[in-house]
Protein backbone atom coordinates (compact mmCIF):
# COMPACT_ATOMS: atom_id res chain seq x y z
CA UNK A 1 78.07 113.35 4.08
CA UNK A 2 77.81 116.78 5.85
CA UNK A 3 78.87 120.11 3.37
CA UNK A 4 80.84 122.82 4.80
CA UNK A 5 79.00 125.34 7.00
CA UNK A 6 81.40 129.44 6.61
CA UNK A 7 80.13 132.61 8.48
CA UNK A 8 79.32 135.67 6.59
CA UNK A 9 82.20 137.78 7.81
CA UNK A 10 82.05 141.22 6.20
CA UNK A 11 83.97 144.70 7.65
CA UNK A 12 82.01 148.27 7.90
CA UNK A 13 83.09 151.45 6.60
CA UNK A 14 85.64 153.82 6.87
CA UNK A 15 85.61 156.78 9.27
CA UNK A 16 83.14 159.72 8.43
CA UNK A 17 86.49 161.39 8.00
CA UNK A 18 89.00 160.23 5.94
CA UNK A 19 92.53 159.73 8.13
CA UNK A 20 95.99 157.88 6.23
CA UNK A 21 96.11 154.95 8.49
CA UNK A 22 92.50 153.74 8.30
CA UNK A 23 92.50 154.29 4.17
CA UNK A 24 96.02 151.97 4.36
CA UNK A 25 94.44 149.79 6.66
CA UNK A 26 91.10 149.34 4.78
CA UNK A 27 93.39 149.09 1.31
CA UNK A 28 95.51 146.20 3.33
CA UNK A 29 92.28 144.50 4.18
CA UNK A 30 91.54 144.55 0.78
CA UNK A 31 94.86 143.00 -0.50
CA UNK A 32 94.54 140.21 2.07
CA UNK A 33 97.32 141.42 4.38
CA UNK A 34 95.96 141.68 7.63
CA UNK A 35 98.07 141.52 10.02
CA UNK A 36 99.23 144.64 8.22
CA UNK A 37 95.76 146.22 8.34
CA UNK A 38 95.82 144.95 11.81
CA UNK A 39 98.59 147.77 12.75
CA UNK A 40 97.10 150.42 10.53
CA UNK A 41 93.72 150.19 12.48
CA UNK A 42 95.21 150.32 15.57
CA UNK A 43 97.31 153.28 14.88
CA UNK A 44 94.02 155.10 13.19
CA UNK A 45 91.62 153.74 16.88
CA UNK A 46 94.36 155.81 18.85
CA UNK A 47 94.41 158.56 16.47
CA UNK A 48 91.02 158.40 16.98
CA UNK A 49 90.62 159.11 20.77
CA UNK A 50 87.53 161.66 22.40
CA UNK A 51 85.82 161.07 19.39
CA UNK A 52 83.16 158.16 19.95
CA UNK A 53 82.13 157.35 16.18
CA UNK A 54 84.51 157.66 14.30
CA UNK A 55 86.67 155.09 16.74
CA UNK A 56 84.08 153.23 16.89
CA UNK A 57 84.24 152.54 13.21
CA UNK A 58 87.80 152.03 12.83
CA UNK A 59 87.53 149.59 16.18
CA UNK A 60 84.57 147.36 14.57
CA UNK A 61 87.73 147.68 11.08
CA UNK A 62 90.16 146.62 13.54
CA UNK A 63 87.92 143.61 15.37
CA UNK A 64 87.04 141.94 12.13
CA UNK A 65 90.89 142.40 11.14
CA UNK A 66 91.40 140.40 14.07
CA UNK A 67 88.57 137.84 13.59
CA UNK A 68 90.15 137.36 10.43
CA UNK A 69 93.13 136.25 11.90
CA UNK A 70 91.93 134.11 14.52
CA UNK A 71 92.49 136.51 17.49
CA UNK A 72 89.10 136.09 19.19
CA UNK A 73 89.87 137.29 22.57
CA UNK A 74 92.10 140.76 20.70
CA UNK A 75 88.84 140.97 18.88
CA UNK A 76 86.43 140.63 21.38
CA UNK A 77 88.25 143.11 23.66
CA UNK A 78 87.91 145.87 20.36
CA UNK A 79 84.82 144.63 19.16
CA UNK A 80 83.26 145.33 23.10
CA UNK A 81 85.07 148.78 22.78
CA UNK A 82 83.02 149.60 19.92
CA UNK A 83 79.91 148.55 21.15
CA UNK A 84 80.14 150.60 24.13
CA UNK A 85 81.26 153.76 22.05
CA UNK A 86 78.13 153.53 19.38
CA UNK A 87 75.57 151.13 20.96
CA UNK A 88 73.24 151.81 18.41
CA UNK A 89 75.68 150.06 15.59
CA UNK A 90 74.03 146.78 14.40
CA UNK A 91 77.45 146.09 12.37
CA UNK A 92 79.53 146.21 15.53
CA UNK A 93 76.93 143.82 17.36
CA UNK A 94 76.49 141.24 14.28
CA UNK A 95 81.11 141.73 14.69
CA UNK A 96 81.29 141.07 18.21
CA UNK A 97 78.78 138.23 17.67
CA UNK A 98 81.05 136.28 15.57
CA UNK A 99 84.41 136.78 17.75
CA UNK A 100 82.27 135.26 20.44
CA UNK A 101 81.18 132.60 18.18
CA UNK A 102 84.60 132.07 16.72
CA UNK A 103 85.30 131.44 21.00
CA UNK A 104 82.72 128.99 21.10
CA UNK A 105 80.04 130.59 23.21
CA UNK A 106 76.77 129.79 20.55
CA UNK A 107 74.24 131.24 23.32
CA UNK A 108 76.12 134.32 23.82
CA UNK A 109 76.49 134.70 19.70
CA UNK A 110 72.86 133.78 19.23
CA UNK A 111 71.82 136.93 21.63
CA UNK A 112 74.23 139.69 20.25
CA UNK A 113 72.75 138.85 16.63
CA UNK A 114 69.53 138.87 17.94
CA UNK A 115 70.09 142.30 19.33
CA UNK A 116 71.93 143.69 15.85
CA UNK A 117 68.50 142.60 14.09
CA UNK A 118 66.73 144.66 16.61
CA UNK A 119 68.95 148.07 15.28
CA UNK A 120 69.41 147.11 11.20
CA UNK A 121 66.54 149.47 10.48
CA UNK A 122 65.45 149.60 6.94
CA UNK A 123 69.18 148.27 5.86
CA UNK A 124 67.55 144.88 4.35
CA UNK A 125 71.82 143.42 3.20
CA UNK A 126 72.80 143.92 6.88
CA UNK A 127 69.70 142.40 7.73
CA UNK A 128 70.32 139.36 5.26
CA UNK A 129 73.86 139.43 6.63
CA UNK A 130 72.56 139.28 10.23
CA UNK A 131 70.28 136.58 9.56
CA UNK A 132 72.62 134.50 7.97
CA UNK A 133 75.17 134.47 10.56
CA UNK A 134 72.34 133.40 12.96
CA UNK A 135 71.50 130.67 10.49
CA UNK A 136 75.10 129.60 10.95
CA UNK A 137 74.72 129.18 14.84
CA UNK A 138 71.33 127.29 14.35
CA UNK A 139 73.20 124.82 12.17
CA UNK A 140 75.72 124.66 14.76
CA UNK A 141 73.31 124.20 17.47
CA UNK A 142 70.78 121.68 15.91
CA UNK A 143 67.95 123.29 15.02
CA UNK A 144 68.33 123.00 11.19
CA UNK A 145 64.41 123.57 10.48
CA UNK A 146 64.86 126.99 11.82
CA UNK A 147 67.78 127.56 9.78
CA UNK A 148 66.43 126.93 6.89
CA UNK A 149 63.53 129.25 7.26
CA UNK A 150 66.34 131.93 8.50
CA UNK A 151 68.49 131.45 5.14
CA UNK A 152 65.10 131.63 3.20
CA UNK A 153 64.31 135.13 4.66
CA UNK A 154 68.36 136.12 4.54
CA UNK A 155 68.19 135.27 0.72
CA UNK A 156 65.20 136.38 -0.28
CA UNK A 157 65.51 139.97 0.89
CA UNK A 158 69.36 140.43 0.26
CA UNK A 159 71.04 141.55 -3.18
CA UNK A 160 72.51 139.58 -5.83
CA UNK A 161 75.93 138.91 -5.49
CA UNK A 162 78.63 137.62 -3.75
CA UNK A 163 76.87 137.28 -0.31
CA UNK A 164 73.97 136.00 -1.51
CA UNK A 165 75.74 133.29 -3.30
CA UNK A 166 77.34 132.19 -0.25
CA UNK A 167 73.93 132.15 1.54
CA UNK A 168 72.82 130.13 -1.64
CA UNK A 169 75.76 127.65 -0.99
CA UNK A 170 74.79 127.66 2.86
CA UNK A 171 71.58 126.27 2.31
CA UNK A 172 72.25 124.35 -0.18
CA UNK A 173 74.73 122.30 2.14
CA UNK A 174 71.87 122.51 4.48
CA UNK A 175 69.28 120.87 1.68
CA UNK A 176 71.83 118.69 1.08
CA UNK A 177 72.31 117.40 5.00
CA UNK A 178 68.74 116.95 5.18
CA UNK A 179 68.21 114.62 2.20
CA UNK A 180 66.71 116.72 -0.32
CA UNK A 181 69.32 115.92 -3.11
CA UNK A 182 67.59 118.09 -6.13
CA UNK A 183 67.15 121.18 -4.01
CA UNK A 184 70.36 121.17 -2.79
CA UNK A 185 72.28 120.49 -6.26
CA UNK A 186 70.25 123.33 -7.77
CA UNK A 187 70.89 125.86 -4.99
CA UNK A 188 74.78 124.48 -5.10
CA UNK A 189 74.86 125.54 -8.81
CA UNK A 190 73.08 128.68 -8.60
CA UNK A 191 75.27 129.70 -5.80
CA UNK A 192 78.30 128.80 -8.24
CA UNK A 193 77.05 131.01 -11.18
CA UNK A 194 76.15 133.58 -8.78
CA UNK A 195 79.31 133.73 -6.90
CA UNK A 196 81.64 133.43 -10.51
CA UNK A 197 79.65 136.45 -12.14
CA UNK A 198 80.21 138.48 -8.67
CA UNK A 199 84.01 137.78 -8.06
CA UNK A 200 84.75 136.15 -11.41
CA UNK A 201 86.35 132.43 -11.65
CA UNK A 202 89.39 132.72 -9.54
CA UNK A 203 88.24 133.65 -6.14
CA UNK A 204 88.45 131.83 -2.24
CA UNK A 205 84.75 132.03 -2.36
CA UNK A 206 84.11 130.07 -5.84
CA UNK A 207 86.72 127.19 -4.58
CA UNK A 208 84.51 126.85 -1.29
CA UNK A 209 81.24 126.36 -3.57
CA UNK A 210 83.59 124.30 -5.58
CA UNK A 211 84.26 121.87 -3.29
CA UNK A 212 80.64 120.96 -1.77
CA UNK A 213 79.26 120.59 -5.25
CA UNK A 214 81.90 118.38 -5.78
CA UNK A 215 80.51 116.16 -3.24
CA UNK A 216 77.21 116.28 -4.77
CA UNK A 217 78.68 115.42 -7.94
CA UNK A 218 80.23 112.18 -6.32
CA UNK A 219 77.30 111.04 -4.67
CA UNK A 220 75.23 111.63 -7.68
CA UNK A 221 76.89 109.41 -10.34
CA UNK A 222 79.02 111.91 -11.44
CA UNK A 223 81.77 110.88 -11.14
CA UNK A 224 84.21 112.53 -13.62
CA UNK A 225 82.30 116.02 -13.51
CA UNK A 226 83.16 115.59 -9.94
CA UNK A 227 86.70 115.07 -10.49
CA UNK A 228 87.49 118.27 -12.26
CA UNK A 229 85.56 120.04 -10.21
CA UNK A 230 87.19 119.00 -6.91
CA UNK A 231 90.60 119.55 -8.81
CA UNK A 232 89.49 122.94 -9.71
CA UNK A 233 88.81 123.78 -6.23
CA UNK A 234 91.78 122.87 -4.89
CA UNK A 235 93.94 125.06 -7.92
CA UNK A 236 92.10 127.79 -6.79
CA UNK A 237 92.70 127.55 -3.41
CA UNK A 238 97.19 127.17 -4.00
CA UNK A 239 96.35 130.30 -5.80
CA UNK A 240 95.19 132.19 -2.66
CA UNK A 241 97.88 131.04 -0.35
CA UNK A 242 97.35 133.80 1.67
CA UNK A 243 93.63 132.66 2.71
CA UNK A 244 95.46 130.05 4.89
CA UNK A 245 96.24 132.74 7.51
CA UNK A 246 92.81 134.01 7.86
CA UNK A 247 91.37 131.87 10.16
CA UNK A 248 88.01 129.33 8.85
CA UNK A 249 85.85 132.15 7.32
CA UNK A 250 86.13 133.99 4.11
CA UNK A 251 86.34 137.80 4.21
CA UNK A 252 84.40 139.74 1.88
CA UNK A 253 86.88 142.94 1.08
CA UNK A 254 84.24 144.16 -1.21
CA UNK A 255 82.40 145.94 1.84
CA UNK A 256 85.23 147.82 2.76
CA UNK A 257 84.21 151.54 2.58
């Protein structure tokens, strides 16, 4: 039985200098209401105009707002915008990658992450974050030996915390597809702990870790450990009602700058 496979979907800073609608925007992004920090970006892009970096900040703000909500081809179109304002941006590269992916055009995805990783620099958690999301489209596209060997590096160089718990739970539903049962319950559990001492119990992220280990529980004997756990995934997720509107992949408000 196959695990769930999530991008790494995170949102880049705020404008060197500090305007009303992108602070409400990123503070709406933060409270989950997007299609409110939809309109906030938008408003700060046009306030924005003749000067290149700082709209190409908010745009990259505005195209993950957008990804969030399922609007690849709004997203793309922003996302595109932003590239061509501040080509040297890996953020707005590894952004545009996954509205394309979220299209369905793997090839074209694979490329534009594979030029972000060409621009990350010394920033090893963009990097990791990079890597991951080409991990993803490896999955996707069948070559699950590579992937693995991509999530390795992505872990092993990123930061503890949330995102590198949900790399942890990545390849541990990877372990898990490819038969190696111990690795992939240990990486599964590790991921949990990781992501619960990040974001604490009650979090979108902890119900999707929830829910794969829950499988693992099953298929191991385990039958009533697997039982509350499943059960606890799904309380967390009526709890976050709001996730429902934000498209397949989690959003990690904590990079908001």
């Amino acid at each position: 039985m196959k695990l769930s496979m999530f991008l790494v979907l995170v949102v880049v800073g705020a404008a060197s200098q500090p305007l009303d609608y992108d602070a409400k925007g990123r503070a709406e992004f933060a409270a989950g209401q997007f299609r409110a920090a939809r309109s906030s970006f938008e408003q700060a892009a046009s306030q924005l105009e003749g000067q290149p970096v700082g709209q190409a900040i908010v745009l990259t703000n505005l195209g993950m707002t957008l990804v969030a909500l399922g609007e690849q081809t709004l997203a793309e179109r922003a996302l595109r915008k932003a590239t061509a304002l501040s080509p040297e941006s890996a953020r707005s590269w590894q952004y545009l990658a996954q509205a394309v992916l979220q299209k369905g055009d793997k090839r074209e995805a694979d490329r534009l992450l594979r030029k972000a990783l060409t621009l990350v620099g010394s920033e090893s958690r963009l990097e990791a974050s990079c890597l991951s999301d080409l991990a993803t489209i490896l999955i996707q596209t069948k070559r699950k030996p590579e992937a693995t060997e991509i999530l390795g590096k992505a872990i092993a160089i990123a930061g503890e915390g949330q995102a590198r718990a949900r790399m942890l739970k990545n390849l541990g539903a990877l372990k898990w597809d490819l038969g190696k049962l111990d690795e992939a319950e240990g990486l599964l559990a590790r991921a949990l702990a990781e992501m619960e001492a990040a974001v604490g119990k009650a979090h979108p992220d902890v119900a999707q870790i929830l829910d794969d280990y829950a499988v693992v529980l099953q298929k191991r004997g385990r039958k009533l450990e697997a039982r509350k756990t499943a059960a606890r995934a799904e309380s967390l997720r009526q709890s976050f009602g709001w996730q429902a509107n934000t498209g397949k992949s989690t959003v990690d408000w904590r990079d908001i700058r």
